[in-house]
Protein backbone atom coordinates (compact mmCIF):
# COMPACT_ATOMS: atom_id res chain seq x y z
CA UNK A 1 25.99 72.57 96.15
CA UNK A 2 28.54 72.28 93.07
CA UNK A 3 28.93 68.78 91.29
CA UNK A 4 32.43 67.91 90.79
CA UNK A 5 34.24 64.85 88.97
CA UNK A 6 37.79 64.07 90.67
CA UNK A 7 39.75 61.54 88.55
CA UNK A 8 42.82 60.80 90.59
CA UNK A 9 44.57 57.22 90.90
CA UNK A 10 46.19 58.25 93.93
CA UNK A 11 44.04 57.07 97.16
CA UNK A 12 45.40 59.04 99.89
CA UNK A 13 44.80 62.06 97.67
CA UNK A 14 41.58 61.24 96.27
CA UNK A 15 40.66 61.06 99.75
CA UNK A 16 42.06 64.22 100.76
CA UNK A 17 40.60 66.22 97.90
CA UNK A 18 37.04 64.73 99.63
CA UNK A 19 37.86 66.32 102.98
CA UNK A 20 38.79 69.61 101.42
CA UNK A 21 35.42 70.15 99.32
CA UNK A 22 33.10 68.27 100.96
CA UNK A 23 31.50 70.97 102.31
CA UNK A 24 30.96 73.08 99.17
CA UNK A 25 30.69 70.52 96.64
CA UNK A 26 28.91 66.81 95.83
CA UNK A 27 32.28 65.35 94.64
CA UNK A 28 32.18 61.56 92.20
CA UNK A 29 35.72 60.31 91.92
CA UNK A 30 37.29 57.49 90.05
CA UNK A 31 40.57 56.47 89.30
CA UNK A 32 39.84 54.83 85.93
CA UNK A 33 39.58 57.19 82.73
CA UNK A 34 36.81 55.27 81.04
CA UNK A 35 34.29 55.44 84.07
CA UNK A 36 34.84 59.22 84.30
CA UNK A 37 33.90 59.29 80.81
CA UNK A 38 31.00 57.40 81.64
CA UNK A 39 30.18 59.69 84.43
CA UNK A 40 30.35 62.76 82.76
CA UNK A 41 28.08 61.36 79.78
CA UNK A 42 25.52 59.99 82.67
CA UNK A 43 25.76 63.80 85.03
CA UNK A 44 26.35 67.58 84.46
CA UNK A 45 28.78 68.78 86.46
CA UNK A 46 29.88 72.02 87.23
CA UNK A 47 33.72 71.15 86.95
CA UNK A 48 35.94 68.38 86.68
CA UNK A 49 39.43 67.59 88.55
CA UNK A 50 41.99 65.20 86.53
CA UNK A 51 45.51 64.32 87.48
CA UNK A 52 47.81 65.07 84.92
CA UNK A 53 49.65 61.71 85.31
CA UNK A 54 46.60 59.74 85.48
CA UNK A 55 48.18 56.15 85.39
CA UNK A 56 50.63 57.39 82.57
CA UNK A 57 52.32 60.10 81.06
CA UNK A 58 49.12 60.97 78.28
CA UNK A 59 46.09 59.11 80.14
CA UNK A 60 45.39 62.21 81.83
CA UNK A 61 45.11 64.73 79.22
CA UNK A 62 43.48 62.37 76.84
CA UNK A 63 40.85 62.19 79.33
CA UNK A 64 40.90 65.85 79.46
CA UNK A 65 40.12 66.26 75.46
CA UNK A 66 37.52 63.14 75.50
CA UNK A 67 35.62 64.55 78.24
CA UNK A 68 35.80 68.31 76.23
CA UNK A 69 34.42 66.56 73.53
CA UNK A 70 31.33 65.80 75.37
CA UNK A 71 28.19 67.76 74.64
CA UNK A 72 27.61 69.45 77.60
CA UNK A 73 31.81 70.21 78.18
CA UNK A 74 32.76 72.56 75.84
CA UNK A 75 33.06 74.99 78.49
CA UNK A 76 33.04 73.59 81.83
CA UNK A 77 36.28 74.03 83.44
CA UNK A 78 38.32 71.04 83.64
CA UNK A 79 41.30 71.27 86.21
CA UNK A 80 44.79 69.82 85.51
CA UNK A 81 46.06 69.10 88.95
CA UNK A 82 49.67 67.52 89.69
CA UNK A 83 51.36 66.91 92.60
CA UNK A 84 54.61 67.90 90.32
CA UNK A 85 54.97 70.89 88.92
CA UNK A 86 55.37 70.72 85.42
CA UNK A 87 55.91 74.17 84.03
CA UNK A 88 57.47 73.04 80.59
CA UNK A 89 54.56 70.69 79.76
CA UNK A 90 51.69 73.69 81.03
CA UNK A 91 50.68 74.92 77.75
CA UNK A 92 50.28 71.35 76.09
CA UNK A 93 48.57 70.77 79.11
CA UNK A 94 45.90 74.07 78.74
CA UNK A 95 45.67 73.45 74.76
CA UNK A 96 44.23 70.08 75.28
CA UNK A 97 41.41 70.04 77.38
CA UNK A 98 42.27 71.72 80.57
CA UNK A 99 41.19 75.18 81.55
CA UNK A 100 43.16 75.44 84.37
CA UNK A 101 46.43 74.17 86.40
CA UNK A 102 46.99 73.60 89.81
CA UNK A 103 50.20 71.84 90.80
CA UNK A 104 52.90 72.25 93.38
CA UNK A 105 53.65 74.42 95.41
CA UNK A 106 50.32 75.09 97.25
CA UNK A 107 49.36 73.86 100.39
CA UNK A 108 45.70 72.48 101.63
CA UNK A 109 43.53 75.23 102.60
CA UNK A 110 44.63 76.83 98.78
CA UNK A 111 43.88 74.12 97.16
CA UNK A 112 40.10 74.55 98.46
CA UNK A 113 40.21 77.74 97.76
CA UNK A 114 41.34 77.48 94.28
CA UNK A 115 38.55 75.59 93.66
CA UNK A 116 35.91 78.14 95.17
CA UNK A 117 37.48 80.55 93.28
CA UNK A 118 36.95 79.05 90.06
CA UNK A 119 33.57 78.06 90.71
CA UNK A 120 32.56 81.29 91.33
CA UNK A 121 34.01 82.84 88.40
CA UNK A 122 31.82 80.35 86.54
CA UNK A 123 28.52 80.66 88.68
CA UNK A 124 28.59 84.90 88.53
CA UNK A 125 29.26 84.80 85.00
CA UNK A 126 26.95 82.62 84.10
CA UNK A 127 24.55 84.64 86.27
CA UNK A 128 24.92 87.86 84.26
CA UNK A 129 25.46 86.46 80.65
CA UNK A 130 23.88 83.95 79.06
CA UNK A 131 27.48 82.82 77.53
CA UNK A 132 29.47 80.31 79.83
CA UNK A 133 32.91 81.90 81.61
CA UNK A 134 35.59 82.47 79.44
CA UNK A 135 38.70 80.40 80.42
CA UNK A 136 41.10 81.74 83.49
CA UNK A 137 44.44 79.95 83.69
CA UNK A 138 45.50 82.16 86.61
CA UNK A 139 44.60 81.33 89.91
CA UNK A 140 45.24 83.62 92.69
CA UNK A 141 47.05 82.07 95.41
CA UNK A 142 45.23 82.60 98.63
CA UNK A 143 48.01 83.33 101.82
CA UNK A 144 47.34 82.64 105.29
């Protein structure tokens, strides 16, 4: 099972990110910046979900690049995720910290599979190379 950080203020979204993995990944949460940090320093997970307007404007994307800092983070993919799509501020977004972007439109059961998605990429090229994935800001939409 994939460990995953979600670090989201928002309750009823924290709690529906933990209905959409739970049954492909361990998932931590926390809605406070400086316990993810913590968290991340204390585990090694295999990727890490942060809302781009994590109690302000910056909080989330210097959470991003503190986290990236980390020794064990260099590569890991780290997830910008927004409930508001913010299409002028993407590349700021994916040249500090972030590997990838998920943000509105999308609708529950792509969410999930955005996630799988990603974690495969990382898991079957890690499995063939001894070099982590490289980073993939496009993430096929999945239609039902």
């Amino acid at each position: 099972m994939f460990k995953v950080l979600l670090v989201e203020d928002e309750v009823t979204c924290s709690s529906s990110v933990h209905l959409l993995l739970k049954d492909f990944c361990q998932l931590h949460s926390t809605s406070s910046s400086g316990i993810a940090l913590n968290l991340a320093a204390a585990n090694k997970y295999d990727l890490i979900i942060i809302d781009i307007d994590l109690h302000s404007k910056t909080e989330g994307v210097n959470t991003a690049s503190a986290i990236r800092r980390l020794t064990n983070y260099t590569s890991i993919p780290i997830v910008a995720f927004s409930i508001n799509e913010c299409a002028e501020k993407r590349q700021y977004i994916l040249s500090n910290g972030y590997s990838h972007f998920i943000s509105e439109p999308f609708n529950i059961r792509n969410f999930a599979q955005q996630i799988k998605f990603i974690l495969s990429s990382q898991v079957n090229y890690n499995n063939s190379s001894p070099l982590l994935a490289p980073v993939h800001t496009f993430i096929p939409k999945v239609i039902y």
